[in-house]
Protein backbone atom coordinates (compact mmCIF):
# COMPACT_ATOMS: atom_id res chain seq x y z
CA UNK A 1 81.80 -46.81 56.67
CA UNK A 2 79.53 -44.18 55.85
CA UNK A 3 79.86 -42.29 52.39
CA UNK A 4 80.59 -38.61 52.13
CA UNK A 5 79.17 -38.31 48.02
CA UNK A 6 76.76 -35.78 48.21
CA UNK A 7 73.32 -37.40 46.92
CA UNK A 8 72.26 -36.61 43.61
CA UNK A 9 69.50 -33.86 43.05
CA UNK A 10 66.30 -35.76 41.52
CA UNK A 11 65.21 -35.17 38.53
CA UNK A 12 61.57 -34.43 37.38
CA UNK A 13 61.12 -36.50 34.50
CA UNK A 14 57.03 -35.47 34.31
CA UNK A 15 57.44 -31.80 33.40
CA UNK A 16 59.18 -31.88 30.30
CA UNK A 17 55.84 -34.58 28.97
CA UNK A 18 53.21 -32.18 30.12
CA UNK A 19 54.78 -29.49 28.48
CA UNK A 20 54.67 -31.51 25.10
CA UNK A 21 51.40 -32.68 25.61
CA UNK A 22 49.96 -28.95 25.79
CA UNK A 23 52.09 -27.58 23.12
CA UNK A 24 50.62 -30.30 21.36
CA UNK A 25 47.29 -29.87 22.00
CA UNK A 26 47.53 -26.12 21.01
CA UNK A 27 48.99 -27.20 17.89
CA UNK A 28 45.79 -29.51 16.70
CA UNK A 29 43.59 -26.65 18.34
CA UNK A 30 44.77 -24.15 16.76
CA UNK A 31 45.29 -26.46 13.22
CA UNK A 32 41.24 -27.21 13.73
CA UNK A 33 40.48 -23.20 14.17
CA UNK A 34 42.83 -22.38 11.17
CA UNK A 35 41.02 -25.09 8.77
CA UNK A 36 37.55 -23.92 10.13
CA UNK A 37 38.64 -20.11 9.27
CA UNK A 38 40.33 -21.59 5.82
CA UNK A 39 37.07 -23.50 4.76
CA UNK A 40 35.42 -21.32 1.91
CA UNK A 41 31.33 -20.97 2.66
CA UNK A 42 29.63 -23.33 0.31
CA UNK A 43 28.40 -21.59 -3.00
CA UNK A 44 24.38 -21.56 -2.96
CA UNK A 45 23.20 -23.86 -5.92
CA UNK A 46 21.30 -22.33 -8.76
CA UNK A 47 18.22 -23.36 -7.43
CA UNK A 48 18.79 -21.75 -3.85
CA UNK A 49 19.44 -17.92 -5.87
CA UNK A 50 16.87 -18.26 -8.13
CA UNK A 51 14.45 -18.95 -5.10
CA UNK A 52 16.19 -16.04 -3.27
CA UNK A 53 15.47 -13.60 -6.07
CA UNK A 54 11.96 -14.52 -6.14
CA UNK A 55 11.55 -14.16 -2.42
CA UNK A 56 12.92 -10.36 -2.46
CA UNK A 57 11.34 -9.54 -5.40
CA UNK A 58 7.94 -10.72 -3.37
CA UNK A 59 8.86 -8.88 -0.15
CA UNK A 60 9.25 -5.92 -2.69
CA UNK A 61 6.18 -6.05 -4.08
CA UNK A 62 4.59 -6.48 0.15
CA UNK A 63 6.73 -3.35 0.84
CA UNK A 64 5.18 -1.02 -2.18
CA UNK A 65 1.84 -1.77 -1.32
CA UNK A 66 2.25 -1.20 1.82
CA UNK A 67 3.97 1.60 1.13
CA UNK A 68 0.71 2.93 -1.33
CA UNK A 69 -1.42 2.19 1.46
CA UNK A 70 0.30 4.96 3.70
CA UNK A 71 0.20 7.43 1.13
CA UNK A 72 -3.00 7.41 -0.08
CA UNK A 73 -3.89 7.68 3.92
CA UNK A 74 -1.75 10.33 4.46
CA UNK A 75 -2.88 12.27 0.85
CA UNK A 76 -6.37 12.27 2.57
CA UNK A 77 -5.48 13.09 6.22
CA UNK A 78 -3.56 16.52 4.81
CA UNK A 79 -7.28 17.24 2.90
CA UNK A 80 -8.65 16.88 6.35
CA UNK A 81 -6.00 18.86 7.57
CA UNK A 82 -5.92 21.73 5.46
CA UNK A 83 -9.86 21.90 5.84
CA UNK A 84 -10.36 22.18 9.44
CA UNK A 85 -7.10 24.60 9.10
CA UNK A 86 -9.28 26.98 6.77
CA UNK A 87 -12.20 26.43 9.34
CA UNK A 88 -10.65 27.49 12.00
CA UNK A 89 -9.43 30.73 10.32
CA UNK A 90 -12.61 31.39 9.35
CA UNK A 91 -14.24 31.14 12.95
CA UNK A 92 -11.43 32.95 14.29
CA UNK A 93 -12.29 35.90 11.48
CA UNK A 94 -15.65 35.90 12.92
CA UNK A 95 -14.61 35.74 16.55
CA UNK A 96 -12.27 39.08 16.26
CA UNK A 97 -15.56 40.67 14.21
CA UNK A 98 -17.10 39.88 17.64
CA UNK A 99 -14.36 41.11 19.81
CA UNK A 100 -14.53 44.77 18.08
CA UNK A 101 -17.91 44.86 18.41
CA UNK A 102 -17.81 44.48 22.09
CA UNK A 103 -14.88 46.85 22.21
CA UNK A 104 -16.97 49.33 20.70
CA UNK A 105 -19.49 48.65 23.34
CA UNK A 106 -16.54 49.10 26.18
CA UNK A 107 -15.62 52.06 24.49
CA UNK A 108 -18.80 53.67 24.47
CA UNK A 109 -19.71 52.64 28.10
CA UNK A 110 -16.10 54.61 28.88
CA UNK A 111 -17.03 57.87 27.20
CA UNK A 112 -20.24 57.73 28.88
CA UNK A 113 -18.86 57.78 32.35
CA UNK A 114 -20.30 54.56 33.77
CA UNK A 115 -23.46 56.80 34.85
CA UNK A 116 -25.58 54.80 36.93
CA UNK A 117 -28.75 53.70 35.51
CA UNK A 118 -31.00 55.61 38.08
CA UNK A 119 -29.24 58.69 36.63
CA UNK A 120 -29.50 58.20 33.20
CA UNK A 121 -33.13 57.50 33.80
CA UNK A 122 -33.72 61.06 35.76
CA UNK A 123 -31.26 62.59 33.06
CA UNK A 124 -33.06 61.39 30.09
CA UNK A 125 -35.27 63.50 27.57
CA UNK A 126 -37.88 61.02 27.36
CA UNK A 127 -37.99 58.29 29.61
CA UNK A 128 -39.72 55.60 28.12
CA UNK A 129 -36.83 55.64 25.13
CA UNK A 130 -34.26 55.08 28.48
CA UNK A 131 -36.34 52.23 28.80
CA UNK A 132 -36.44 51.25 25.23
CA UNK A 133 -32.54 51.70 24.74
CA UNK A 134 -31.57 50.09 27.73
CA UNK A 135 -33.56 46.90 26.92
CA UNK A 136 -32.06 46.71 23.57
CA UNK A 137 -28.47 47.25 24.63
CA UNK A 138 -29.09 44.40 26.87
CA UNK A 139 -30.41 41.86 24.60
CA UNK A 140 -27.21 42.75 22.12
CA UNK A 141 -24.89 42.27 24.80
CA UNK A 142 -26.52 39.27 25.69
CA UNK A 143 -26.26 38.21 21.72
CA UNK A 144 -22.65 38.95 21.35
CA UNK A 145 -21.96 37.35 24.90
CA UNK A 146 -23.49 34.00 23.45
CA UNK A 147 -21.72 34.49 19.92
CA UNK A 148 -18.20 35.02 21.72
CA UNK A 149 -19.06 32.03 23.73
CA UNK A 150 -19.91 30.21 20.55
CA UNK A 151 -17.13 31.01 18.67
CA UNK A 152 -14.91 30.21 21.55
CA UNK A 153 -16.35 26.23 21.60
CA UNK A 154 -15.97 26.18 18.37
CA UNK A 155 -12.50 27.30 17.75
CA UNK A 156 -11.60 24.87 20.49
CA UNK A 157 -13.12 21.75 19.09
CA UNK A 158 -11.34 23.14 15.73
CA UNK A 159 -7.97 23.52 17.72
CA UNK A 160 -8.86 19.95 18.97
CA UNK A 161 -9.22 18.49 15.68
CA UNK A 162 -6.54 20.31 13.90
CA UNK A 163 -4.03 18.96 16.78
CA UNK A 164 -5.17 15.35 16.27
CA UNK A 165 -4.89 15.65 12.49
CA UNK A 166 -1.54 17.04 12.98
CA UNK A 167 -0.77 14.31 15.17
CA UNK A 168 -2.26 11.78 12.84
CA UNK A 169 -0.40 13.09 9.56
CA UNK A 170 2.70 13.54 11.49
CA UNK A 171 2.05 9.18 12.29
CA UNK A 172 1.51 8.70 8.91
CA UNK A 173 4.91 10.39 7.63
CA UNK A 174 6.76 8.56 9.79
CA UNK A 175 5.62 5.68 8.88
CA UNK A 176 5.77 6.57 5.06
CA UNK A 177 9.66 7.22 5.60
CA UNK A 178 9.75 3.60 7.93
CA UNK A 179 8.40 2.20 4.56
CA UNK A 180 10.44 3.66 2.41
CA UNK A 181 13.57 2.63 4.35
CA UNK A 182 12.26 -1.02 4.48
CA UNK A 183 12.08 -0.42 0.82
CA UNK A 184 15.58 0.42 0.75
CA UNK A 185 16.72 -2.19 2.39
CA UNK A 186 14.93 -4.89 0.08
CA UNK A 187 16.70 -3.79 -3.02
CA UNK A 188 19.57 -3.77 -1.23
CA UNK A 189 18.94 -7.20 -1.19
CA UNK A 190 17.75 -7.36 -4.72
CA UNK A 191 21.00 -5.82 -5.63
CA UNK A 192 22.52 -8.66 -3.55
CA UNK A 193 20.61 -11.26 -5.29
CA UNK A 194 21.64 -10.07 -8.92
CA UNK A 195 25.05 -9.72 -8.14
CA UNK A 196 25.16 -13.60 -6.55
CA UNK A 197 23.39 -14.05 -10.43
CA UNK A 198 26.33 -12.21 -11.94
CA UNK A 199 28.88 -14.00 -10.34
CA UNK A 200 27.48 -17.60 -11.66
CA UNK A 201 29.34 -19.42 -14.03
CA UNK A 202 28.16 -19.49 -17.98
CA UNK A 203 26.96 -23.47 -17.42
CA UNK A 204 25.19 -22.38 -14.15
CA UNK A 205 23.15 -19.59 -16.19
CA UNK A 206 22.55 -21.80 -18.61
CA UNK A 207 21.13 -23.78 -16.17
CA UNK A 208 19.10 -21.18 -14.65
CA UNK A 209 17.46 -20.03 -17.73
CA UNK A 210 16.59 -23.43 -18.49
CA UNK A 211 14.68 -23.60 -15.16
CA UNK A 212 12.87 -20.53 -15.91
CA UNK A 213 11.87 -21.86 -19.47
CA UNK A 214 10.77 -24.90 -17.75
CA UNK A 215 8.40 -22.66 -15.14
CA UNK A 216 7.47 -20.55 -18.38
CA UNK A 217 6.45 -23.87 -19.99
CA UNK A 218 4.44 -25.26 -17.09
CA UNK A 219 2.87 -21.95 -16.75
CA UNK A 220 1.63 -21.68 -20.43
CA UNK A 221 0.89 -25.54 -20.43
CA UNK A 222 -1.51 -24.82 -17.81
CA UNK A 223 -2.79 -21.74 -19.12
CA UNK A 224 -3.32 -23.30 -22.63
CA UNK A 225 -6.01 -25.95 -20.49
CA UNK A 226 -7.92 -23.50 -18.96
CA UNK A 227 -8.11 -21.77 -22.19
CA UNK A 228 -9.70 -25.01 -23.94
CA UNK A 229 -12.39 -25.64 -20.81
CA UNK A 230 -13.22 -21.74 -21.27
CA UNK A 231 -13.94 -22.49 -24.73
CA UNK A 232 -15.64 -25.89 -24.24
CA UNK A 233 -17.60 -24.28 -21.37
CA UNK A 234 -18.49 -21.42 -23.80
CA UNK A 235 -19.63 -23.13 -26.52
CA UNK A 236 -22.44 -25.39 -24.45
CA UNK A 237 -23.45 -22.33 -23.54
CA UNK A 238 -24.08 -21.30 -26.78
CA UNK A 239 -25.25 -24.75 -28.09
CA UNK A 240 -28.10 -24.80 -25.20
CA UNK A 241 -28.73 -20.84 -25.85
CA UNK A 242 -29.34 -21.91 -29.15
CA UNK A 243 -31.71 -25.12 -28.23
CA UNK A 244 -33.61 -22.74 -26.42
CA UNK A 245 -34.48 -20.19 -28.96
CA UNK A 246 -35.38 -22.84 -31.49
CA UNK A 247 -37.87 -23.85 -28.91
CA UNK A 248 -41.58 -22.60 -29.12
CA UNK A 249 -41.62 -19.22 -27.50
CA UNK A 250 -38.04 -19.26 -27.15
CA UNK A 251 -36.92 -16.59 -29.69
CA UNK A 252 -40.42 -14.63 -29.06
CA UNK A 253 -38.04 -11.42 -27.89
CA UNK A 254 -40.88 -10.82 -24.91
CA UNK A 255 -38.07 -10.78 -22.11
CA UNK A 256 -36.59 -7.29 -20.87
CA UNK A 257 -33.74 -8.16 -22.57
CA UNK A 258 -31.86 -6.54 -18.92
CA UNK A 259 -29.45 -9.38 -19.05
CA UNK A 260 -27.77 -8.84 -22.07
CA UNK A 261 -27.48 -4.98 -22.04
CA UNK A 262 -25.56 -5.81 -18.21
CA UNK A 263 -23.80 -7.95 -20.24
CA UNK A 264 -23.45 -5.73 -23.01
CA UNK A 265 -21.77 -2.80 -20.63
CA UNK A 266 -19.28 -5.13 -18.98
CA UNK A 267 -18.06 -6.15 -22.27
CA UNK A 268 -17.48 -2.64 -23.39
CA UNK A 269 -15.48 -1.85 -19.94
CA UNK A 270 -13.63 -5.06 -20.71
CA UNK A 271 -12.28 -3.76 -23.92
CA UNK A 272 -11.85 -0.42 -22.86
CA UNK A 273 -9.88 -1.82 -19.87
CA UNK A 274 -7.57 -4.45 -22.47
CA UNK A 275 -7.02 -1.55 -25.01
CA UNK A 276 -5.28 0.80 -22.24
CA UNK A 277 -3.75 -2.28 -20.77
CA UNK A 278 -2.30 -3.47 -23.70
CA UNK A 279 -0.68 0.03 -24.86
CA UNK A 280 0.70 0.23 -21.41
CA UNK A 281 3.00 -3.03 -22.52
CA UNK A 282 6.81 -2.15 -22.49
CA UNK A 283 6.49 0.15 -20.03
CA UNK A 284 8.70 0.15 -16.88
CA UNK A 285 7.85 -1.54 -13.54
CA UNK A 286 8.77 1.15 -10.74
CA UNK A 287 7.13 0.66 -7.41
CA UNK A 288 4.58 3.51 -6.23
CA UNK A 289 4.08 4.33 -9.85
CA UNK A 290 0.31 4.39 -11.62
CA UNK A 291 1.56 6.28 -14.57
CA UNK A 292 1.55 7.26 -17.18
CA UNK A 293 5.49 6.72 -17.91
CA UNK A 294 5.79 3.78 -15.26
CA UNK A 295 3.29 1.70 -12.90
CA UNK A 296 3.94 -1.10 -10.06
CA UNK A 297 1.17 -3.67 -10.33
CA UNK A 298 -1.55 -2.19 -8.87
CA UNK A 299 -1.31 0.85 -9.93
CA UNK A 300 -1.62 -0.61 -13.37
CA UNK A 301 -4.57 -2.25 -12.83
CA UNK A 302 -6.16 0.76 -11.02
CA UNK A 303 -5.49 2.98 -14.58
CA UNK A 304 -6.82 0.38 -16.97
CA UNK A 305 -10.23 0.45 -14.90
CA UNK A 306 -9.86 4.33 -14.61
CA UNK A 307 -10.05 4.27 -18.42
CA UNK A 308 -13.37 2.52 -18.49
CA UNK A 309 -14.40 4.83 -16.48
CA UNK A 310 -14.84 3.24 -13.60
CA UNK A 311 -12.12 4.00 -10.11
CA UNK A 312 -11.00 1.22 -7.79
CA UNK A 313 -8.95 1.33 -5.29
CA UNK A 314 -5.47 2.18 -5.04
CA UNK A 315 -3.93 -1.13 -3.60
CA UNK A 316 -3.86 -4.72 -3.85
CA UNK A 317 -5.77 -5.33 -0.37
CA UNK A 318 -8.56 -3.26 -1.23
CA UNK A 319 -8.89 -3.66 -4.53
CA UNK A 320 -9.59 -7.45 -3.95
CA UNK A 321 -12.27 -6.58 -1.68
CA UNK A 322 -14.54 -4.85 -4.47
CA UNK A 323 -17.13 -6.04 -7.11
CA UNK A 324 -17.36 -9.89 -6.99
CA UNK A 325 -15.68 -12.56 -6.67
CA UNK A 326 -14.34 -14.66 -9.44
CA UNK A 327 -13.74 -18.84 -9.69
CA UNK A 328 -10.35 -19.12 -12.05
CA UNK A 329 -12.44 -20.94 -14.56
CA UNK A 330 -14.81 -18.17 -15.31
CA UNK A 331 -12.52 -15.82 -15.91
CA UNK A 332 -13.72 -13.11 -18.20
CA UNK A 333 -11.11 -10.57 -19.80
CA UNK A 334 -10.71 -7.55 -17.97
CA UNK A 335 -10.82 -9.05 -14.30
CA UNK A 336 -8.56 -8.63 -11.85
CA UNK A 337 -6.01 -12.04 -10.65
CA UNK A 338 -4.57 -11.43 -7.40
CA UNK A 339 -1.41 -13.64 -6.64
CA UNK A 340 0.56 -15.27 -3.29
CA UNK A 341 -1.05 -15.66 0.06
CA UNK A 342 -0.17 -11.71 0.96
CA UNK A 343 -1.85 -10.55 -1.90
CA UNK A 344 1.08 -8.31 -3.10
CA UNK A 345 0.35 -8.72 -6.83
CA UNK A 346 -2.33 -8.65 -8.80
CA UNK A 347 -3.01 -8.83 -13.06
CA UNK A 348 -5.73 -8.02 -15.70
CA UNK A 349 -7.06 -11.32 -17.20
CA UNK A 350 -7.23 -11.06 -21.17
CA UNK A 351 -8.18 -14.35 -22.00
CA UNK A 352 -6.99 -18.15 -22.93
CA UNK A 353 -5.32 -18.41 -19.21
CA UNK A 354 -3.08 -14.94 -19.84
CA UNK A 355 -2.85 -11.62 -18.31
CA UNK A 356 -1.20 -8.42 -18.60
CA UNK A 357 0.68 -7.02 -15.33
CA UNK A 358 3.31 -4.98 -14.28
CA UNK A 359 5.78 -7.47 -12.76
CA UNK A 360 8.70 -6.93 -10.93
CA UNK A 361 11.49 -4.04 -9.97
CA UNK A 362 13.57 -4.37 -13.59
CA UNK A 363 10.76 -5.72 -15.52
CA UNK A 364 8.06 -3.93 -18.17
CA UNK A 365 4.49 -4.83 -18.55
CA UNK A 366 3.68 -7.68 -20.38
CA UNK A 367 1.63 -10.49 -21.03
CA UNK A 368 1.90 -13.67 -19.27
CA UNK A 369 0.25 -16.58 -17.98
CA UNK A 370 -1.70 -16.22 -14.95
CA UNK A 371 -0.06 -19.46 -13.78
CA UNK A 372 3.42 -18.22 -13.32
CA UNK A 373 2.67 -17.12 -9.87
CA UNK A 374 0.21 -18.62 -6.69
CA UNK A 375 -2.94 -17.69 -7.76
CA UNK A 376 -5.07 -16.21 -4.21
CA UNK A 377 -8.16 -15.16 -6.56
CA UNK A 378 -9.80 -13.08 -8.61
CA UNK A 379 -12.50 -10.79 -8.79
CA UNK A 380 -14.73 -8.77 -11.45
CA UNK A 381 -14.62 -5.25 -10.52
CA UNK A 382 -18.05 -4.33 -12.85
């Protein structure tokens, strides 16, 4: 006998399992995403800021020199400009002297009536002056015909080259005020970097300085060396020097003696150089300073030399590029030690593996051993 229960509806025991599986899933996802979010960044070691700072402070010193490269351009492309300016007003002065004349001329030719030449001739008093007049009136047209033309070529080559010096200066201010914004933005990061250094702990800072004495250190330990070859180099000099004047003929006094008075000068413009550099100590580093409050490195260096009378250039890159060239062993005070494979710093040499520089944005001038930084080379400007 057939049943008459009405079969039961199935039931979907799957559902209910994938639904716990994805809520699950989204739990541990989202767990993972809020323990990524949650994880703190991890605190750059004392090492890792100090090797920050040094990098800004090196990109700043890149960016001023760069930045004293465009201005000294741009100081001499507004000389240019303002001289071919005065030029040109003075050819257009001459060129309107020209234009009256002529207008006199047109005048004159007005008032007269335009009578034809075959007239004037029959008309005239005496006809050879006709002749005499008319040839002369001819050859001064002809004159102030070539003049106009002249001045006209030459106010246009003028116009020419007061357009491309406009052009130029108007390059080199906008790329003045690119460089200054790059500056900007470095001791933004410079501000960066010494607030990282503020946050550090008192045992981190302690730490820090003791790196920095332990660079210091190095740097005068190496200094002190090349202070005792100088010396030992030196005095062999002077012990053979003296062999050789004890020898016959050797003191006799019959050279030109051209040697020593060369020697003599540089000597004097070494001194002269230390002496300014050395009252310049305390001062302020700024960058695009040379003085007399303030200087950034170069412009330092460029002063000192100024005092001994002699001028060198205004920036790192060129300044390297003058006089001759120096081995770090025979050093002599009063040349210049250029620093890091950019050349963005440079230092006077004073003597016993020391120099006296300008060095960094919250620094003054001081003494220091050349050995603190790279070392690129080093050159004797006279």
């Amino acid at each position: 006998m057939a049943s008459h229960r009405k079969p039961r509806p199935r039931v979907r025991t799957t559902a209910p399992a994938v639904g716990l599986t994805t809520a699950a899933l989204a739990s541990v996802t989202l767990l993972s995403t809020q323990s990524a979010v949650a994880a703190p960044n991890p605190k750059p070691g004392v090492e890792d800021v100090q090797k920050k700072v040094d990098d800004l402070y090196r990109q700043a010193g890149t960016a001023t020199q760069q930045y004293n490269q465009a201005k000294e351009a741009s100081a001499t492309q507004r000389a240019k400009v303002d001289a071919l300016l005065d030029d040109v007003a003075e050819r257009a002065d001459k060129l309107n002297d020209a234009r009256r004349t002529l207008g006199t001329y047109a005048a004159a030719q007005y008032r007269n009536g335009s009578i034809a030449p075959s007239a004037t001739f029959f008309l005239a008093d005496d006809p050879q002056s006709y002749f005499d007049q008319s040839q002369l009136m001819d050859r001064m047209t002809s004159r102030q015909q070539k003049a106009i033309t002249d001045f006209r070529t030459q106010q246009a080559k003028a116009a020419k080259k007061r357009s491309e010096a406009v052009r130029s200066l108007e390059t080199l201010t906008t790329t003045q005020a690119t460089l200054r914004t790059s500056k900007q933005d470095v001791q933004k990061k410079l501000g960066e970097a010494r607030t990282l250094l503020s946050k550090l702990t008192a045992e981190e800072k302690a730490r820090l300085a003791e790196i920095e004495r332990k660079k210091e250190a190095e740097a005068k330990r190496k200094a002190e060396e090349l202070a005792k070859q100088q010396a030992a180099a030196k005095a062999e000099a002077d012990r053979k020097a003296e062999e050789a004047a004890k020898e016959p003929g050797g003191g006799s006094g019959t050279g030109t003696g051209s040697g020593t008075g060369s020697d003599s000068g540089a000597t004097t413009k070494a001194e002269k150089v230390l002496a300014f550099a050395r009252a310049q100590i305390g001062k302020p580093y700024v960058w695009g300073a040379t003085g007399p409050a303030s200087y950034d490195c170069s412009g330092l260096t460029q002063a000192a030399w100024k005092a001994a009378g002699v001028d060198i250039p205004r920036t790192t890159w060129d300044q390297v590029k003058i006089g001759t060239r120096v081995a770090t062993a025979d050093l002599r005070p009063g040349d210049l030690v250029f620093f890091y494979d950019d050349i963005s710093h440079v230092g006077i040499y004073k003597g016993d593996g020391m120099m006296i520089h300008a060095p960094k944005p919250g620094a003054n001038v001081r003494e220091e051993s050349i050995y603190y930084m790279p070392i690129y080379g080093s050159v004797r400007p006279a």
